[in-house]
C-alpha atoms as a PDB file:
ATOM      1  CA  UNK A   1      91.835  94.501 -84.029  1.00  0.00           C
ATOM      2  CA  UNK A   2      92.331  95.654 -87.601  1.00  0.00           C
ATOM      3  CA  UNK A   3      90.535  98.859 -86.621  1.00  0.00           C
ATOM      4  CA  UNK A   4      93.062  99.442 -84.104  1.00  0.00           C
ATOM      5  CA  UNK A   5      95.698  98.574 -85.829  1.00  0.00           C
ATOM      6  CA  UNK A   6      94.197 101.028 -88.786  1.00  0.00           C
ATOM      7  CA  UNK A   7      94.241 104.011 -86.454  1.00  0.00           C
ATOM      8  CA  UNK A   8      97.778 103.225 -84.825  1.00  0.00           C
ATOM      9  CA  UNK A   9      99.238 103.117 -88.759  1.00  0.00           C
ATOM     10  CA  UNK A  10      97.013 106.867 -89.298  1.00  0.00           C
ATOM     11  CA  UNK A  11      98.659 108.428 -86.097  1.00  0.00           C
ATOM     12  CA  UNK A  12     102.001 107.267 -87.235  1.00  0.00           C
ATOM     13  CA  UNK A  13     101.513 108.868 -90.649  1.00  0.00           C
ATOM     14  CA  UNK A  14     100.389 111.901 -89.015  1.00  0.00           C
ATOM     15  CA  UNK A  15     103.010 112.591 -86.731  1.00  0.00           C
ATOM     16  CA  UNK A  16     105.659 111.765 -89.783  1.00  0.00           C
ATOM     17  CA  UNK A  17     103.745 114.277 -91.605  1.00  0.00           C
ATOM     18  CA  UNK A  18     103.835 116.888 -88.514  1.00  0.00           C
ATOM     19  CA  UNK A  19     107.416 116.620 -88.290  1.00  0.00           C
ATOM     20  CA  UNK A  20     108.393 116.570 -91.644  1.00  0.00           C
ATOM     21  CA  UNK A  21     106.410 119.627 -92.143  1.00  0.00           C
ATOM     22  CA  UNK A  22     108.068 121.133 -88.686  1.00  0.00           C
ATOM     23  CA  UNK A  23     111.231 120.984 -89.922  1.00  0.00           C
ATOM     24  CA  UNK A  24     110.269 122.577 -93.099  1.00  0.00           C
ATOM     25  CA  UNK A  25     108.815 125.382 -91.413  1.00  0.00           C
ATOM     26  CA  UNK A  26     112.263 126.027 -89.513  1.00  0.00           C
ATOM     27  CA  UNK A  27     114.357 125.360 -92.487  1.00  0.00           C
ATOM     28  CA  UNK A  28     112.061 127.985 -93.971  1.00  0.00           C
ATOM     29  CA  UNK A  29     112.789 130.357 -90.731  1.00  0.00           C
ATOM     30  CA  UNK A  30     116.350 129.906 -91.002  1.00  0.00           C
ATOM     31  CA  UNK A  31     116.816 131.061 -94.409  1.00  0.00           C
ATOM     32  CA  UNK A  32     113.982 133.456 -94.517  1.00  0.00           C
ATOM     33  CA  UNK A  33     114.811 137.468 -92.702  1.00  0.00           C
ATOM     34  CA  UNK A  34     112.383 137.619 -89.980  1.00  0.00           C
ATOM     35  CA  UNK A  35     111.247 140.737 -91.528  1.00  0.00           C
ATOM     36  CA  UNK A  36     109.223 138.754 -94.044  1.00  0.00           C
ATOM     37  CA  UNK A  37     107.846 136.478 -91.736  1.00  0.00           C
ATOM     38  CA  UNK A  38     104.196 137.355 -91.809  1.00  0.00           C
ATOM     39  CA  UNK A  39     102.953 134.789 -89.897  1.00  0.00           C
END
């Protein structure tokens, strides 16, 4: 179904963006002190 298949391409897209923004929040870690980290 093109519904299905609508959803499947949104959850793909979603998970790209989780991990691309993952990986931006340990590359941010790494170069940050941990004394900054407010979060």
């Amino acid at each position: 179904e093109a519904a299905v298949e609508a959803l499947r391409e949104i959850n793909a897209q979603l998970r790209i963006a989780m991990l691309c923004s993952g990986a931006a929040d340990l590359a941010a870690l790494r170069t940050t002190p941990l004394q900054r980290s407010g979060a």
